[in-house]
Structure formats: C-alpha cells, structure tokens
Protein backbone atom coordinates (compact mmCIF):
# COMPACT_ATOMS: atom_id res chain seq x y z
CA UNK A 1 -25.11 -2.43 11.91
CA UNK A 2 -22.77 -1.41 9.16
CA UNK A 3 -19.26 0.14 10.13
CA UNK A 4 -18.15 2.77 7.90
CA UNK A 5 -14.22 2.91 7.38
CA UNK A 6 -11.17 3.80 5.38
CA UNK A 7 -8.54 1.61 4.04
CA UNK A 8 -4.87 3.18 4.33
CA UNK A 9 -4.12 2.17 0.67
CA UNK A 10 -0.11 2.29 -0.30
CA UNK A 11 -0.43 0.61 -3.68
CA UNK A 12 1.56 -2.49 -2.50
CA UNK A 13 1.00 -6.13 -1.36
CA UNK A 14 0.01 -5.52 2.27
CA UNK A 15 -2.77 -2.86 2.06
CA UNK A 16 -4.21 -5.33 -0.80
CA UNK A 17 -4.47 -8.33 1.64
CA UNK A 18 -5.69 -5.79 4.27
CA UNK A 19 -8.67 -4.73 1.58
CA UNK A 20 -8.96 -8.61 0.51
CA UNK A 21 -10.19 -9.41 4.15
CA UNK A 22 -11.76 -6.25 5.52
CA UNK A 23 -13.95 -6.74 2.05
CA UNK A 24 -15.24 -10.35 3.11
CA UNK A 25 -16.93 -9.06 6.36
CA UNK A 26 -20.06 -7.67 5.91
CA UNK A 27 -20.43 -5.03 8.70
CA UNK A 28 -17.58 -3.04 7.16
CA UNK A 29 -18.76 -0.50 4.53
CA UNK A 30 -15.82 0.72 2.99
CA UNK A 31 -16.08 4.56 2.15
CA UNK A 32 -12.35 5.36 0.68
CA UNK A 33 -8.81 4.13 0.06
CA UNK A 34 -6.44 6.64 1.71
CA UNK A 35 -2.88 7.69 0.50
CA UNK A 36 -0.41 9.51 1.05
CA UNK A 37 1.40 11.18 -1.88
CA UNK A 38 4.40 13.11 -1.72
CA UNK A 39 3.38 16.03 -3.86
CA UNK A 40 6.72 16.93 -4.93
CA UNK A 41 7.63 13.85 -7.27
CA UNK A 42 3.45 12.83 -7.24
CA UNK A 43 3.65 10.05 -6.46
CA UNK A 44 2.99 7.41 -3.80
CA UNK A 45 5.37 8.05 -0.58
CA UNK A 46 7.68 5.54 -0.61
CA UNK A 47 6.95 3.38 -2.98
CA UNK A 48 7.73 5.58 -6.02
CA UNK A 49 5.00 4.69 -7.54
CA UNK A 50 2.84 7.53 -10.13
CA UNK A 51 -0.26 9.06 -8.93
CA UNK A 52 -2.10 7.86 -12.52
CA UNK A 53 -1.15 4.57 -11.50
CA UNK A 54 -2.62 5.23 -8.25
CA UNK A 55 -5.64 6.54 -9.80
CA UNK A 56 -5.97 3.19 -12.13
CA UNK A 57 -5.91 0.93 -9.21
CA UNK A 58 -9.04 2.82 -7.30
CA UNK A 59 -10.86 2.75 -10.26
CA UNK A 60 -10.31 -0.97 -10.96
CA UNK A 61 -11.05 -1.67 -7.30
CA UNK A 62 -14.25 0.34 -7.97
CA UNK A 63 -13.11 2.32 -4.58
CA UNK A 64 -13.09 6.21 -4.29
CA UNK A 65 -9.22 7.47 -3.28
CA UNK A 66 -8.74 10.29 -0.76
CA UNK A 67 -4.99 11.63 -1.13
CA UNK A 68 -3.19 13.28 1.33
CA UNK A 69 -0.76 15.54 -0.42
CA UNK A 70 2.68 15.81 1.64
CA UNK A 71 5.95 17.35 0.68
CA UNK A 72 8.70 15.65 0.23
CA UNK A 73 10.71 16.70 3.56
CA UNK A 74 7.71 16.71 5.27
CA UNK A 75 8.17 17.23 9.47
CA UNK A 76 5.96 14.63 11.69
CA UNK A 77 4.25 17.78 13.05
CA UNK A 78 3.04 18.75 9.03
CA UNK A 79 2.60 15.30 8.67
CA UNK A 80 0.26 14.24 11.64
CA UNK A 81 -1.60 17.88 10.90
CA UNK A 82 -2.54 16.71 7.43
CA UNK A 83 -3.67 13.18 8.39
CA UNK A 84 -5.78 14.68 11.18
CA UNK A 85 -7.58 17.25 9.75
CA UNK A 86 -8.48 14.62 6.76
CA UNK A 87 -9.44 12.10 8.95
CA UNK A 88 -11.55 14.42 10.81
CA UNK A 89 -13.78 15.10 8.04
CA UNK A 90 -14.27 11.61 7.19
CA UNK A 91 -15.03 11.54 11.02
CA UNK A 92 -17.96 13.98 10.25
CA UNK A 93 -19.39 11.82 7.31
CA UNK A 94 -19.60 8.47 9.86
CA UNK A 95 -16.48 6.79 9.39
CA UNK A 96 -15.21 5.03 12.67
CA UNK A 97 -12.66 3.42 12.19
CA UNK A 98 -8.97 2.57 9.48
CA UNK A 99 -8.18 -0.14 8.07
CA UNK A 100 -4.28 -1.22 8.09
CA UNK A 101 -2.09 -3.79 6.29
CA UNK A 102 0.58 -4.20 9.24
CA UNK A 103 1.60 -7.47 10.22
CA UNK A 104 3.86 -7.67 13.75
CA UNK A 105 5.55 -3.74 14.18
CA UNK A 106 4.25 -3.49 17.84
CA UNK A 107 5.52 0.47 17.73
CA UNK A 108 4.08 1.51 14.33
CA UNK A 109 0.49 -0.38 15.49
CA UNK A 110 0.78 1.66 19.12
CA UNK A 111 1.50 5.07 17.45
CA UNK A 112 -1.19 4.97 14.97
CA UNK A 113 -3.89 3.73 17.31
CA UNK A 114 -3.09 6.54 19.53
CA UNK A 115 -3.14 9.19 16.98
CA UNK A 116 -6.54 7.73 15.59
CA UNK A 117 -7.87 7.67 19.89
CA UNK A 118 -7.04 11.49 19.91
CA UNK A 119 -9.87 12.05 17.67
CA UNK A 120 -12.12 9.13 18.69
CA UNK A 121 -11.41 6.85 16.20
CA UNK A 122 -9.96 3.27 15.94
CA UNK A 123 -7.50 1.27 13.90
CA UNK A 124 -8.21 -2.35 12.31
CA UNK A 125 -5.65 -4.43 11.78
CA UNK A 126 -7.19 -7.79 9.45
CA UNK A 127 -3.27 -9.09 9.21
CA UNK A 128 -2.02 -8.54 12.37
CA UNK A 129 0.48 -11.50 13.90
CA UNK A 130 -0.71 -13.75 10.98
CA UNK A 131 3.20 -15.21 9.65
CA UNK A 132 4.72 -13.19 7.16
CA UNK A 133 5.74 -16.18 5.03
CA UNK A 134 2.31 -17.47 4.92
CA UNK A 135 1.06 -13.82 4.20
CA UNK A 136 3.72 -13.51 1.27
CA UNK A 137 2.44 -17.16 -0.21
CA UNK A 138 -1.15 -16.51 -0.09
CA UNK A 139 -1.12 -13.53 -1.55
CA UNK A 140 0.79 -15.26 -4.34
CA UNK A 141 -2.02 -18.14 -4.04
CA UNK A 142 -5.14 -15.97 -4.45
CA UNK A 143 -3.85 -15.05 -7.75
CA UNK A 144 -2.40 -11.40 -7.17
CA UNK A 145 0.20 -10.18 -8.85
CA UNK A 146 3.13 -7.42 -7.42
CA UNK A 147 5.79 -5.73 -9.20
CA UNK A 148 9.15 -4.48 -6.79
CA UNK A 149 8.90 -0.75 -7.00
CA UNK A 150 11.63 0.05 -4.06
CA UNK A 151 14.30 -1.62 -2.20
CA UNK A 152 16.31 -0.62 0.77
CA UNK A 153 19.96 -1.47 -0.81
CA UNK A 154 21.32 -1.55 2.94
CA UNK A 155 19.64 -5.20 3.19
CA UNK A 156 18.58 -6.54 -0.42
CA UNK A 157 21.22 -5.30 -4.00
CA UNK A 158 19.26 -3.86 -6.94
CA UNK A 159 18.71 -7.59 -8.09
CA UNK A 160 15.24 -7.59 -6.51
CA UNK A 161 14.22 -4.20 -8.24
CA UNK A 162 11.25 -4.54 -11.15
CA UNK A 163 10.58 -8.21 -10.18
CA UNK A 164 7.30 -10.13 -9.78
CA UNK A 165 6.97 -11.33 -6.34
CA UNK A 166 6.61 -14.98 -6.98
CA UNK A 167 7.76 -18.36 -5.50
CA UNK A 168 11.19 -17.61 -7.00
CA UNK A 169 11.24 -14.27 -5.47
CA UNK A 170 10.55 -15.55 -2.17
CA UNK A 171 12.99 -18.32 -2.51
CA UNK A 172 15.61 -15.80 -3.65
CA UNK A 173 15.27 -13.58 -0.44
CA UNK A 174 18.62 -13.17 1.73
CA UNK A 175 17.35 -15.22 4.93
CA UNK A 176 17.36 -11.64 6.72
CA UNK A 177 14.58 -10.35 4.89
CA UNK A 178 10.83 -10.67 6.01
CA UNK A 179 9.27 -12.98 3.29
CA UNK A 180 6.54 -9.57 3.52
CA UNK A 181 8.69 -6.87 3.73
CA UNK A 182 7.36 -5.66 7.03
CA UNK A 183 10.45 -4.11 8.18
CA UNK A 184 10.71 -1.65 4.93
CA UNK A 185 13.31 -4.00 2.85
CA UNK A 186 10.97 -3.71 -0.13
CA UNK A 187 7.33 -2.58 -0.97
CA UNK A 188 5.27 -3.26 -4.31
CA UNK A 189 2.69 -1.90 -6.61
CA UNK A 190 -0.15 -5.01 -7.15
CA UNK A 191 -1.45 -5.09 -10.74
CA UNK A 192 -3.49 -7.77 -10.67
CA UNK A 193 -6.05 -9.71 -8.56
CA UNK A 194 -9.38 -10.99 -6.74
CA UNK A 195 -10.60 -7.30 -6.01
CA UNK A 196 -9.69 -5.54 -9.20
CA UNK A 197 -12.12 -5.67 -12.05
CA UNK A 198 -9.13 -5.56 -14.79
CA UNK A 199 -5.22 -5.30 -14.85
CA UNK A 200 -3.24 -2.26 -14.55
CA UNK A 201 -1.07 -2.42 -17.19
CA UNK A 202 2.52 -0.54 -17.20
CA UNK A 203 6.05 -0.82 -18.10
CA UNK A 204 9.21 -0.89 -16.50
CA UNK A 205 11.17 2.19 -16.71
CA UNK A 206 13.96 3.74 -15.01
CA UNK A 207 15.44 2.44 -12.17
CA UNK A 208 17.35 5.85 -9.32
CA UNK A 209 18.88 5.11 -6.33
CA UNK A 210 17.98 7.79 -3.65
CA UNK A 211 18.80 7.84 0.04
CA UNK A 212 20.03 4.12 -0.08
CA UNK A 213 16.87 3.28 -1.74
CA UNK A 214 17.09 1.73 -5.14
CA UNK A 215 13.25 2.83 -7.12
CA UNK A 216 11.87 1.43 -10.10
CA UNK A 217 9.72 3.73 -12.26
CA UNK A 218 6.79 2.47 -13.58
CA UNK A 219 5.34 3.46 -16.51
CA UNK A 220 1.51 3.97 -17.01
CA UNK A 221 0.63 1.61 -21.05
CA UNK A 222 -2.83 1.49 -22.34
CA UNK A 223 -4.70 -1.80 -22.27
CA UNK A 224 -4.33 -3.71 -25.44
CA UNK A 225 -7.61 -3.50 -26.16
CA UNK A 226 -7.17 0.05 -26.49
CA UNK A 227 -4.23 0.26 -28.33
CA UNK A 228 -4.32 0.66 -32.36
C-alpha cells in the first residue's frame, strides 16, 4: 500500500539526503516539498536563500512546493498555527506522514513528532543517528553539490561563507563543528545532484551579517543554454 507524505524541504544538504532515501522506497508516494519562507525578505527561513531559487529546485526535482509564508518575527504560537492548519489540509488529501532531514537533535525530533501526533500524523526520519561525518561525505560521494548560504559567526568566521562543501571544506572545519551542520553552524542551498533533472545555476552575491549570522546572497543566472 502506498504512503502518501511530505518532505520538509529547506533548500540545503540535509532535506536533500532526506528526499535521496525516502525516494528509493517504494511505498512512499511523495505528494509535496514543504517550506517555510519568511515572507518579509522571501526567502527561505534561515538559509537566506530566494524564493525563485526555491522555485528552480522543485521544478528540477520534478516535485510540487507547498510554502508556508511566515513573518520575519514570527511567535511559536503564529508559527505552529500556520504549520497546522497547512498540514491539516494535506491531512484531508491522504497524506500520513513528513519526511525530515534531522540527524541526532533528540529535542527538535520529540517536539515535531508531537506536534504532527496532535493531528494524527507521523514524522519520518530516513537520517536519523546515521554519523554526521559519513552523512557530510556521502552526500559529497553521490555527486551533489552545496553552496554555504549562512553561517553562525559565534562558531565558524565568514571564511566558510559562499563555499562548495567539498573534501576541503570538511577538512577545513574547526574540530567543534558537526561535519553536517546539525547544530545550526551552517546550512546550504544544493545545486546539483542524483534527484535533480538539471543544475540550478546562480551567482554569488552579497554577503550581510545579521543577528551573528553571516548570509550569502545568491543570485538566480540563466542556464547557458539560454543565454545569447
């Protein structure tokens, strides 16, 4: 029997593996990517990253993309509100269950499986307690590719901002950092890979520090092809 089921979709590295190995199990139809976007800046909530870049990776991943529009000082009341009244009507249309990228936050996994149980729903977590160092090197390995959007400058300096995540990357890490990022000290925008049908092309633009995060605009390009 097929499972229906949404993939909470942030743009980055994790929700990418998350898709990678929900996608190779056959009982799992899935019926949208999920995001949230703060509506003020539009673009994806915490990463930085632009809704039209957001758009191009659904339709290279040949996925349909529900956004869930927050402001930008958003409460956890407004917050929760939002997420439940859209995951209710995906409820309606036979979707079961969410599909998460975390890896080993016992507290985040605990609060959003008991927020999805209020409404009769579960949480699936295709990553969970794998290593993060292993994580980080096969996603490098299975040929994706991740540009540094946003760094928390209280544990990694503006160094790490625009880069690919790579070998050197990895290498280059202060020894405090999760090789995945799981506690927040970075997240990514993937460009490239096994479940996208082409390459979303950009540029790097300008690069703010806000709240003792350090972002890195990136700047929608045309494919080549395209160009004249």
């Amino acid at each position: 029997m097929v499972e229906k089921v949404l993939v909470s979709w942030s743009g980055g590295k994790d929700s990418a593996m998350a898709l990678y190995e929900i996608q190779k199990v056959p009982k799992y139809e899935i019926l949208s990517l999920l995001t949230t976007v703060t509506e003020d800046y539009d673009r994806i909530s915490m990463h930085g990253v632009r809704s039209t870049l957001l758009q191009q990776q659904a339709q290279s991943l040949g996925l349909p993309l529900e956004k869930i529009l927050i402001p930008k000082n958003v409460s956890t009341k407004e917050y929760e509100s939002k997420m439940e009244i859209t995951l209710t009507e995906f409820q309606q249309d036979g979707v079961s269950s969410v599909v998460f990228g975390d890896i080993f936050l016992e507290g985040i996994r605990n609060y959003r499986e008991e927020k999805l149980s209020q409404i009769g729903m579960t949480g699936l977590f295709p990553l969970w307690k794998r290593e993060s160092a292993y994580l980080a090197q096969a996603f490098i390995d299975l040929g994706f590719k991740a540009v540094v959007t946003c760094v928390d400058s209280k544990v990694i300096d503006n160094t790490f901002i625009g880069r690919l995540i790579d070998e050197r990357f990895l290498a280059e890490l202060p020894a405090n950092v999760d090789p995945s990022g799981e506690n927040g000290e970075f997240h990514s925008f993937v460009f490239e890979g096994p479940i996208f049908k082409e390459r979303i092309p950009y540029t790097i633009g300008e690069v703010v520090l806000r709240d003792s995060f350090y972002f890195c605009d990136l700047l929608p390009t045309l494919p080549r092809m395209s160009q004249r």
